[in-house]
N, C-alpha and C. Protein backbone atom coordinates (compact mmCIF):
# COMPACT_ATOMS: atom_id res chain seq x y z
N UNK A 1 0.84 -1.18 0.00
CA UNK A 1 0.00 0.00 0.00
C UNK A 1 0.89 1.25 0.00
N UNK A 2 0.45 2.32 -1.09
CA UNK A 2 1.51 3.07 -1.33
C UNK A 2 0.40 4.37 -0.11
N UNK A 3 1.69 5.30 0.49
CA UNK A 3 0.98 6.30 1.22
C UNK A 3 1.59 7.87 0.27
N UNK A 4 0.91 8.88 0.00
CA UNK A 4 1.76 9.98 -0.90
C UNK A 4 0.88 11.06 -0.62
N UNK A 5 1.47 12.28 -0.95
CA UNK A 5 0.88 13.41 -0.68
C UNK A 5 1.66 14.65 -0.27
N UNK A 6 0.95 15.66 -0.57
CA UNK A 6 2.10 17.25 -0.39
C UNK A 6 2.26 17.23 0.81
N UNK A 7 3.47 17.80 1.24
CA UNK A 7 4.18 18.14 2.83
C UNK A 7 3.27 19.05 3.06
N UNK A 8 2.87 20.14 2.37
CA UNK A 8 1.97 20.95 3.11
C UNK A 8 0.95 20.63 3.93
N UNK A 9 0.28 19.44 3.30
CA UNK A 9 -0.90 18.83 3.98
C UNK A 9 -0.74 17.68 5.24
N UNK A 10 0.83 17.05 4.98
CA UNK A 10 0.46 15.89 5.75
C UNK A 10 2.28 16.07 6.02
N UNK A 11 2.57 16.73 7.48
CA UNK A 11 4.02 17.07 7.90
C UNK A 11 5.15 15.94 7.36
N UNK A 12 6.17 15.64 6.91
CA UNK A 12 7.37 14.97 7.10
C UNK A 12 7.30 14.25 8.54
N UNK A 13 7.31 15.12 9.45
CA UNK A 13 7.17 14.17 11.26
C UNK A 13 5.94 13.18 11.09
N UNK A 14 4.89 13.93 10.66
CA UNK A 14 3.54 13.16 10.58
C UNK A 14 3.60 11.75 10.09
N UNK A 15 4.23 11.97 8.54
CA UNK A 15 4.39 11.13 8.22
C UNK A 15 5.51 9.86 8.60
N UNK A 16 7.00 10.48 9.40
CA UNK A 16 7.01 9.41 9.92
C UNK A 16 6.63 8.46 11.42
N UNK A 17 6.04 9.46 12.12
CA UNK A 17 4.85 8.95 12.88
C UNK A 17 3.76 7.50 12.78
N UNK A 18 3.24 7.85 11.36
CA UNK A 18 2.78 7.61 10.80
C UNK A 18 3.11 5.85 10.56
N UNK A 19 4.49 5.65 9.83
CA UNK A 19 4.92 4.97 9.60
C UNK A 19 5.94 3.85 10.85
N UNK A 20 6.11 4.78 11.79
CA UNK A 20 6.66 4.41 12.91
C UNK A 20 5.06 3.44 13.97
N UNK A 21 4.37 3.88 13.54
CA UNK A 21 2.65 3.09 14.19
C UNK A 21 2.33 2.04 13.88
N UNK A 22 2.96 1.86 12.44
CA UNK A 22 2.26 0.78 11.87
C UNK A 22 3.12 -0.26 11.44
N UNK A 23 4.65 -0.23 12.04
CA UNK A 23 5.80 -0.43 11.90
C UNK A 23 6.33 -1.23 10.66
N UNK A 24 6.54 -0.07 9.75
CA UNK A 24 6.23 -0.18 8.22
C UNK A 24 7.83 -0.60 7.61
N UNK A 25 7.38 -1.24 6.58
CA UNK A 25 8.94 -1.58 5.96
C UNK A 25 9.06 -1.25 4.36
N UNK A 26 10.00 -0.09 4.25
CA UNK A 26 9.64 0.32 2.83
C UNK A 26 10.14 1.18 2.71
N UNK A 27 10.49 2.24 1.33
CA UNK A 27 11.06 3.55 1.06
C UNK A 27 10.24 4.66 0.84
N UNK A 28 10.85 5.24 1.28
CA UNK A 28 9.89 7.08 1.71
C UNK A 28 10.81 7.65 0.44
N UNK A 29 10.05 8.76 -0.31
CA UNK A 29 10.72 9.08 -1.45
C UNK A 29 10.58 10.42 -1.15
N UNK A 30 10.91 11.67 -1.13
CA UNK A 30 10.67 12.92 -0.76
C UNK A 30 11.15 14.03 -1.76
N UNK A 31 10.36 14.44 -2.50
CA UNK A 31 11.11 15.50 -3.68
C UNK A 31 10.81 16.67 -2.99
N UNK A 32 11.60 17.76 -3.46
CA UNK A 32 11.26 19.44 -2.74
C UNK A 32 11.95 20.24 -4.20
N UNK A 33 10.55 20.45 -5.08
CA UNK A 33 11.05 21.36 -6.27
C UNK A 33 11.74 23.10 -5.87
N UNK A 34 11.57 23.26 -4.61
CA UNK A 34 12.00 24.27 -4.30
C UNK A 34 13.22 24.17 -4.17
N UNK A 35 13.90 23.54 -3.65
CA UNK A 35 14.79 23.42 -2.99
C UNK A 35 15.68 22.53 -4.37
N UNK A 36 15.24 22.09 -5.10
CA UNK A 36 15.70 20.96 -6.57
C UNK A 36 16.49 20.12 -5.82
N UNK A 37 15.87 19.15 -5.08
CA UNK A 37 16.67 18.08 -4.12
C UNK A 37 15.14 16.77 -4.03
N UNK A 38 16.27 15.70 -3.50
CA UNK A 38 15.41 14.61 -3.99
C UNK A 38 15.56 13.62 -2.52
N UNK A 39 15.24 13.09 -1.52
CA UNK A 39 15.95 12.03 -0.80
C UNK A 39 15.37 10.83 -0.56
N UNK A 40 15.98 10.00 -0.05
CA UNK A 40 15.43 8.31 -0.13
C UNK A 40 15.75 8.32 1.52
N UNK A 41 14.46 7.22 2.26
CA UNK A 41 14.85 6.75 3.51
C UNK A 41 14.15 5.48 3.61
N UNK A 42 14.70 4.23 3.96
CA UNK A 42 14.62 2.96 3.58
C UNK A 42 13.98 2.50 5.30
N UNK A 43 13.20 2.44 5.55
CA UNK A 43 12.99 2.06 6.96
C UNK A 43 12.18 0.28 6.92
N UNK A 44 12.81 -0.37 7.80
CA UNK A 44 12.47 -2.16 8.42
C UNK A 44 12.03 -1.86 9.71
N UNK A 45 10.87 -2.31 9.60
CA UNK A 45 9.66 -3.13 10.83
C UNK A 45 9.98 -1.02 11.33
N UNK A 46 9.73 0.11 10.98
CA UNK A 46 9.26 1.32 11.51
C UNK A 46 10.95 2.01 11.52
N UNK A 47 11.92 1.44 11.47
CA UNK A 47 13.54 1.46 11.97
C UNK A 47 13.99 2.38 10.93
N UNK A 48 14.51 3.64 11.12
CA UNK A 48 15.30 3.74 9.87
C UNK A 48 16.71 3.28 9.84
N UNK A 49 17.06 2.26 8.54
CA UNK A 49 18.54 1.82 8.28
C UNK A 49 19.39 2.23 7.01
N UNK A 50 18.64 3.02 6.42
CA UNK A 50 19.15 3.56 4.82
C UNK A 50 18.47 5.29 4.96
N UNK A 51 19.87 6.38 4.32
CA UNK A 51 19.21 7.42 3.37
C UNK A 51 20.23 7.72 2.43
N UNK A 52 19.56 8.38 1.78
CA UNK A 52 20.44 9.13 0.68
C UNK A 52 19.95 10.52 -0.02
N UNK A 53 20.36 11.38 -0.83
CA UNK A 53 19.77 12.61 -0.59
C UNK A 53 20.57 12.90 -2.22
N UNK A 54 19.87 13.65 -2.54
CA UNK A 54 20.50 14.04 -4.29
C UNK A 54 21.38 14.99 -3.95
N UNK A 55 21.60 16.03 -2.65
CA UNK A 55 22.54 17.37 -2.91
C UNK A 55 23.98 16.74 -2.36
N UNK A 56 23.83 15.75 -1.51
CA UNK A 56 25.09 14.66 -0.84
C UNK A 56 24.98 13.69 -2.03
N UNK A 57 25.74 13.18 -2.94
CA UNK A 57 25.49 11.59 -3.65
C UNK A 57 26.49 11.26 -3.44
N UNK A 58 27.47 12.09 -2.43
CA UNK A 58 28.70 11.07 -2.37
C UNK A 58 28.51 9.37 -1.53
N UNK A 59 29.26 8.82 -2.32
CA UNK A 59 28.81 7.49 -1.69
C UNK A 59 29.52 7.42 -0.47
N UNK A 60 29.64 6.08 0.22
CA UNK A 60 30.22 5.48 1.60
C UNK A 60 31.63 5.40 2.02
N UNK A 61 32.12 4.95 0.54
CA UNK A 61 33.49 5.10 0.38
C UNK A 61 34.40 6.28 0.55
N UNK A 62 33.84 7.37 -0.11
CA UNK A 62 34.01 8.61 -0.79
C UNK A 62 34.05 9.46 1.07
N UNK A 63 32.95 9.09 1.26
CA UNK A 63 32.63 10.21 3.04
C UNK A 63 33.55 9.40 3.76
N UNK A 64 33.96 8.17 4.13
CA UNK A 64 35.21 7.55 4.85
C UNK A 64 36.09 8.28 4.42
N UNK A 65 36.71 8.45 3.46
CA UNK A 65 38.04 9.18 3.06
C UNK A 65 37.85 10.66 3.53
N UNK A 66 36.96 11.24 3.19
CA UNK A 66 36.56 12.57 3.94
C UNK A 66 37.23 12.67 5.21
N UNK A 67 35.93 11.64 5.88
CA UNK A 67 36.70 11.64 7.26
C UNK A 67 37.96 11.10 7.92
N UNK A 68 38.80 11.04 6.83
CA UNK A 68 39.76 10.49 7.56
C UNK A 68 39.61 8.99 8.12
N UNK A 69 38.72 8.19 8.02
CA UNK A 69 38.62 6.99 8.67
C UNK A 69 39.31 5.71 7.64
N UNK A 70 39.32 5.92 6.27
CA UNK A 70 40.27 5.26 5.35
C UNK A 70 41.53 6.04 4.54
N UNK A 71 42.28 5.51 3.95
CA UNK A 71 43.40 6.09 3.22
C UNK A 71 42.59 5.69 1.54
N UNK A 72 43.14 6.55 0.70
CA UNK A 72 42.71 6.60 -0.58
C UNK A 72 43.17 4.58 -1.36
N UNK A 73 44.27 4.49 -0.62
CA UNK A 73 44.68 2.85 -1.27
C UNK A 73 43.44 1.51 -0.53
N UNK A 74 43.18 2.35 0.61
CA UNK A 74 42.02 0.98 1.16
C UNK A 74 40.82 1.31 0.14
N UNK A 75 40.45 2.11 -0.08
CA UNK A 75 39.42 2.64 -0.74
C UNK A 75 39.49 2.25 -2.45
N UNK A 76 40.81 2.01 -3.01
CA UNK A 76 40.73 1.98 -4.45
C UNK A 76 41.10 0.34 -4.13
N UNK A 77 41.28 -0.45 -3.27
CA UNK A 77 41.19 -1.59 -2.97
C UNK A 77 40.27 -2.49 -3.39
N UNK A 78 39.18 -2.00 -2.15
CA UNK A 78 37.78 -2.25 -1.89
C UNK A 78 36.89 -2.27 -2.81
N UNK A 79 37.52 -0.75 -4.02
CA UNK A 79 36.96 -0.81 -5.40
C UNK A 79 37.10 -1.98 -6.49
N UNK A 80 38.56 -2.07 -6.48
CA UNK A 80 39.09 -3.04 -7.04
C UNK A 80 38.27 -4.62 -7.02
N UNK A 81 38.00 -4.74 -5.57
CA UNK A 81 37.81 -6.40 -5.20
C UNK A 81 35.90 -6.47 -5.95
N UNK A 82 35.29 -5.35 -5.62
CA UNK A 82 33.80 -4.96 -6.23
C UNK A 82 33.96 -5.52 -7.29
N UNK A 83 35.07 -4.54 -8.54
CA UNK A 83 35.18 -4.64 -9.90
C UNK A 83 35.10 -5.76 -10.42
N UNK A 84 36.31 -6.60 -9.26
CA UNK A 84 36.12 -8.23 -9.82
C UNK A 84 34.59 -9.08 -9.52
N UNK A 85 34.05 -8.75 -9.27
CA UNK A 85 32.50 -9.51 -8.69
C UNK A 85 31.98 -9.52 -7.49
N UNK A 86 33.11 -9.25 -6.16
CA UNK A 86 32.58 -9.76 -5.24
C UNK A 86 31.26 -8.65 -5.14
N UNK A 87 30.41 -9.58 -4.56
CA UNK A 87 28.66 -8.98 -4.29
C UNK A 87 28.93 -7.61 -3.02
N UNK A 88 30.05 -7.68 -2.04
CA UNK A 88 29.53 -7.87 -0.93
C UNK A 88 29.59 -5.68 -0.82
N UNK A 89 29.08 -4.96 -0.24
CA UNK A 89 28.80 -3.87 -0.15
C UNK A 89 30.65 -3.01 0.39
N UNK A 90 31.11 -1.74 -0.45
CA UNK A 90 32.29 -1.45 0.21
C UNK A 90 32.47 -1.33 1.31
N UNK A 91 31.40 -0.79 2.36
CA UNK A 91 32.08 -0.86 3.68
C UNK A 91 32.28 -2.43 4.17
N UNK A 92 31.16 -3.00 3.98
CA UNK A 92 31.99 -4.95 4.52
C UNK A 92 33.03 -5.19 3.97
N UNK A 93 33.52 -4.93 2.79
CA UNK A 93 35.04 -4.81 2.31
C UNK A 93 35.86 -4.47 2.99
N UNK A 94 35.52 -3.17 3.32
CA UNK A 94 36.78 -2.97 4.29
C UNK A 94 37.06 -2.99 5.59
N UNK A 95 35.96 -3.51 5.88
CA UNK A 95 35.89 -3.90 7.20
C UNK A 95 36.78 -5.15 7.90
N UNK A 96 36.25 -5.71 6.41
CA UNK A 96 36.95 -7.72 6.24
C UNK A 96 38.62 -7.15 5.96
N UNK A 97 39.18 -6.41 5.22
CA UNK A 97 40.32 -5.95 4.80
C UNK A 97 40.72 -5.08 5.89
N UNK A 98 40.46 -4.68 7.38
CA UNK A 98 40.81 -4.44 8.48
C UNK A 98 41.10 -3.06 8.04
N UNK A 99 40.69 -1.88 7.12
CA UNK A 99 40.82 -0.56 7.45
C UNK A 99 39.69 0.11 8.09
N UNK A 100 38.88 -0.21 8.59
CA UNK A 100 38.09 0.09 9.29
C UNK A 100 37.42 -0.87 10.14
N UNK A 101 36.78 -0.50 11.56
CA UNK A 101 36.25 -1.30 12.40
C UNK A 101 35.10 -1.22 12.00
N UNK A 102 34.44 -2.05 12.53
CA UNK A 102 32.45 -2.29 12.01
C UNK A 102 32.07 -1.00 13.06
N UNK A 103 32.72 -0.86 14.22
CA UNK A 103 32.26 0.18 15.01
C UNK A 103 32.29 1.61 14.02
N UNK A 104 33.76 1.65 13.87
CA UNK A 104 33.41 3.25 12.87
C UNK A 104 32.67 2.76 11.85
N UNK A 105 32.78 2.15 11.04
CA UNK A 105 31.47 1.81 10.13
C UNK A 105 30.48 2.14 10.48
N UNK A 106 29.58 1.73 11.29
CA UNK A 106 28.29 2.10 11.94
C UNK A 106 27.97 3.02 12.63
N UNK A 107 29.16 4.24 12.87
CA UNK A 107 29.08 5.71 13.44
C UNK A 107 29.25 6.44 12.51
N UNK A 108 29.83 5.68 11.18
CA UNK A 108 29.41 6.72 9.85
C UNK A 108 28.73 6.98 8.82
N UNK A 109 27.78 5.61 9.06
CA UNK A 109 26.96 4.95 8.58
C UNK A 109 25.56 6.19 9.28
N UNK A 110 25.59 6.03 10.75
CA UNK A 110 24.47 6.48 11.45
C UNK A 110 24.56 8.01 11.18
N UNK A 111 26.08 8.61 11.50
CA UNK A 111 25.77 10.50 11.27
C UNK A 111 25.53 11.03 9.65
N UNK A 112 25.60 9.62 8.53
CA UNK A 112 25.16 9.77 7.30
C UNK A 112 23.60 9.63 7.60
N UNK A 113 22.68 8.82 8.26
CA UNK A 113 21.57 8.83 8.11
C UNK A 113 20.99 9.77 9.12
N UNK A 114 21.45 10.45 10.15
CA UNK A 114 21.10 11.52 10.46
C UNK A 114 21.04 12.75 9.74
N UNK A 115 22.26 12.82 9.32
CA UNK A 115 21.96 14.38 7.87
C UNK A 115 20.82 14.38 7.22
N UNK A 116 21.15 13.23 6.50
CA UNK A 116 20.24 13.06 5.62
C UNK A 116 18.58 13.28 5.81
N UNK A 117 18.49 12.56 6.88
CA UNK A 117 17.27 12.84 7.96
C UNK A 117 16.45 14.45 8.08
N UNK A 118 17.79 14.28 8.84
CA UNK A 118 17.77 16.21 9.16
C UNK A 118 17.25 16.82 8.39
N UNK A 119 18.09 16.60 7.05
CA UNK A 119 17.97 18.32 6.39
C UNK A 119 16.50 17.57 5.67
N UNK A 120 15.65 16.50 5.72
CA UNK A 120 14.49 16.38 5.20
C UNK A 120 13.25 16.69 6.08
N UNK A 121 13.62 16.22 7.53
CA UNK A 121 12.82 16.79 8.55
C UNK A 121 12.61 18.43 8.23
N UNK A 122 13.38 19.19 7.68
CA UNK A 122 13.10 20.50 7.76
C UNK A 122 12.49 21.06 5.93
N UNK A 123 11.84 20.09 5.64
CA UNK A 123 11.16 20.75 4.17
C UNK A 123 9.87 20.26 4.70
N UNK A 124 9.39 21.97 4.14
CA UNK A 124 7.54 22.18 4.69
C UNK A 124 7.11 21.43 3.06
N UNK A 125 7.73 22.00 2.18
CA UNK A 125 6.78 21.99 0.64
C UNK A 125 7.66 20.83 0.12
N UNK A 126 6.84 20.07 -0.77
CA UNK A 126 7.40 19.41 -1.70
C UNK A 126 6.16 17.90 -1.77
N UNK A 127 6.79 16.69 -2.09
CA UNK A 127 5.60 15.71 -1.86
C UNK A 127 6.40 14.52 -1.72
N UNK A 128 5.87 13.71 -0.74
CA UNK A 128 6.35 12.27 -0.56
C UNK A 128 5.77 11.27 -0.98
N UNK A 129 6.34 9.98 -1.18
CA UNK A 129 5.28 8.64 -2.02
C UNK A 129 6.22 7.47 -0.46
N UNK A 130 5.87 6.78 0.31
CA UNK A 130 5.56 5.84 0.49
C UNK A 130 5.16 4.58 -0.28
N UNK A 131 6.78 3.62 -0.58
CA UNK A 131 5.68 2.20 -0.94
C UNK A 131 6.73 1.03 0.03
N UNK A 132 5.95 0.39 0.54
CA UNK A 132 6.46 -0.79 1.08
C UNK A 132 7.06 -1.97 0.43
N UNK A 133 8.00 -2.39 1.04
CA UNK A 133 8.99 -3.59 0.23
C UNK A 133 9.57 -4.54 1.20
N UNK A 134 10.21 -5.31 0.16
CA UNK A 134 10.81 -6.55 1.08
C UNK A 134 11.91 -6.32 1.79
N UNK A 135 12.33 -6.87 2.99
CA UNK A 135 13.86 -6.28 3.32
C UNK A 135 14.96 -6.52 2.96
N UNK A 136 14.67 -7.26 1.56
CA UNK A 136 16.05 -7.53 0.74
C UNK A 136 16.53 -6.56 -0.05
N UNK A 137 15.33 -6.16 -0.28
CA UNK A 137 15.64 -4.92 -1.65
C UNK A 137 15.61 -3.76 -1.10
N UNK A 138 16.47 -3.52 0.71
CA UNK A 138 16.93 -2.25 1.01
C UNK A 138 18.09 -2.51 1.27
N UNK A 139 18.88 -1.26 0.55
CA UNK A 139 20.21 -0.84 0.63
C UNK A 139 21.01 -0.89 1.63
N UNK A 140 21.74 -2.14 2.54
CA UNK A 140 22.13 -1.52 3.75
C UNK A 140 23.62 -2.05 3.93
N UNK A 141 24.05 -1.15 4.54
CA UNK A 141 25.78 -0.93 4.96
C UNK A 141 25.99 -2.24 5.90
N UNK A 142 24.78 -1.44 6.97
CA UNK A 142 25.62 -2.48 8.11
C UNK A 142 24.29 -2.77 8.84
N UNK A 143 24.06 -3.38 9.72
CA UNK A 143 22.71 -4.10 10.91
C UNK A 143 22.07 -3.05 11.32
N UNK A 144 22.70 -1.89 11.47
CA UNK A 144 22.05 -0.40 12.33
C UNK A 144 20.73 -0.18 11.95
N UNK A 145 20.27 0.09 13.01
CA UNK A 145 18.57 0.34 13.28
C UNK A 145 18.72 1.52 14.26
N UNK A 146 17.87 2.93 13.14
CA UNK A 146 17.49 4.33 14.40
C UNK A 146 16.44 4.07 14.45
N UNK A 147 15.80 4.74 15.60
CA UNK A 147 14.40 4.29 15.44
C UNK A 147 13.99 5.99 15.42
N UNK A 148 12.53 5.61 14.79
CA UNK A 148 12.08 6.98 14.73
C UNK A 148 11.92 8.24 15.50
N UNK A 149 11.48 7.06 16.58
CA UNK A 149 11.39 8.20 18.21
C UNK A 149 12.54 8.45 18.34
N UNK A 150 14.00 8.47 18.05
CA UNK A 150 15.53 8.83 18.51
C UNK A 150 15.48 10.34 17.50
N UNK A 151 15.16 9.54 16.48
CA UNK A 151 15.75 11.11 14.94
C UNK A 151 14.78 11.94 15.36
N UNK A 152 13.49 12.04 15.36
CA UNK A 152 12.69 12.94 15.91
C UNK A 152 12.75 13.96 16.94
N UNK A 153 13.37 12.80 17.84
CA UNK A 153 13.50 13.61 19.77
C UNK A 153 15.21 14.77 19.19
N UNK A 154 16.11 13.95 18.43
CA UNK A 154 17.68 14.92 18.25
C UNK A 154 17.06 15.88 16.94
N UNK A 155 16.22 15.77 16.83
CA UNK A 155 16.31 16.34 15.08
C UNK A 155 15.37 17.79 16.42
N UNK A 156 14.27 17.59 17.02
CA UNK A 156 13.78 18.34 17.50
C UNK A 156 14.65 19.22 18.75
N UNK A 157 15.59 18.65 19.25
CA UNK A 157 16.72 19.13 20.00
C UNK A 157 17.48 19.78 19.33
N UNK A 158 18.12 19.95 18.05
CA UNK A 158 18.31 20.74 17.52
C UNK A 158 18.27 21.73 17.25
């Protein structure tokens, strides 16, 4: 069951309220023509574990090196081992290849899905589509589960 409709009418919080009630599993799609930005948030059993945002598209790899948490050779590594087939997502790459701990993994994993969060919690206009899916066919780094009541309570502390 798909849920959609303008932010004006039915809040971003509302909606994940909304979705946090009925402890929904599926991607929230959020466009804001004002703003010409686009973002994705992938939430299991109400949890959010995935976002992504069109004005950030840097990927996982790309924001580790940012932060300093990999060197550019673990990173063109990790690429490398992808290129050849392996399935498995770059941060488990390098996790397994010991340049990063699963711990920083999952603290950069989480202040990526907080931004992302964030700067969507704060668009009044634009329109969201809700459709529910399987939990295979969401995008995920690592096991991490926010839950809604956490991003809400820091996003509103803010």
């Amino acid at each position: 069951m798909a849920i959609q409709g303008p932010l004006r009418e039915l809040g971003i919080h509302d909606v994940f309220q909304l979705l946090d009630l009925g402890r929904k599993t599926g991607v929230l799609r959020i466009t804001s023509a004002l703003r010409q930005n686009e973002g994705t948030i992938w939430f299991h059993d109400a949890a959010v574990v995935a976002a992504s945002i069109q004005s950030n598209p840097h990927p996982l790899g790309t924001a580790l090196l940012r932060a300093g948490k990999i060197r550019e050779e673990d990173l063109a590594r990790a690429r490398a081992v992808q290129t050849q087939g392996d399935p498995r997502r770059i941060g488990e790459i390098l996790v397994s290849a010991g340049a990063i701990t699963a711990r920083e993994l999952e603290a950069q994993v989480h202040a990526h899905i907080e931004d992302v969060v964030f700067t969507m919690l704060g668009w009044s206009e634009g329109y969201f589509i809700f459709e529910e899916c399987v939990p295979d066919a969401i995008p995920r780094e690592t096991e991490l589960r926010i839950s809604v009541e956490h991003l809400l309570l820091e996003w509103a502390r803010r």
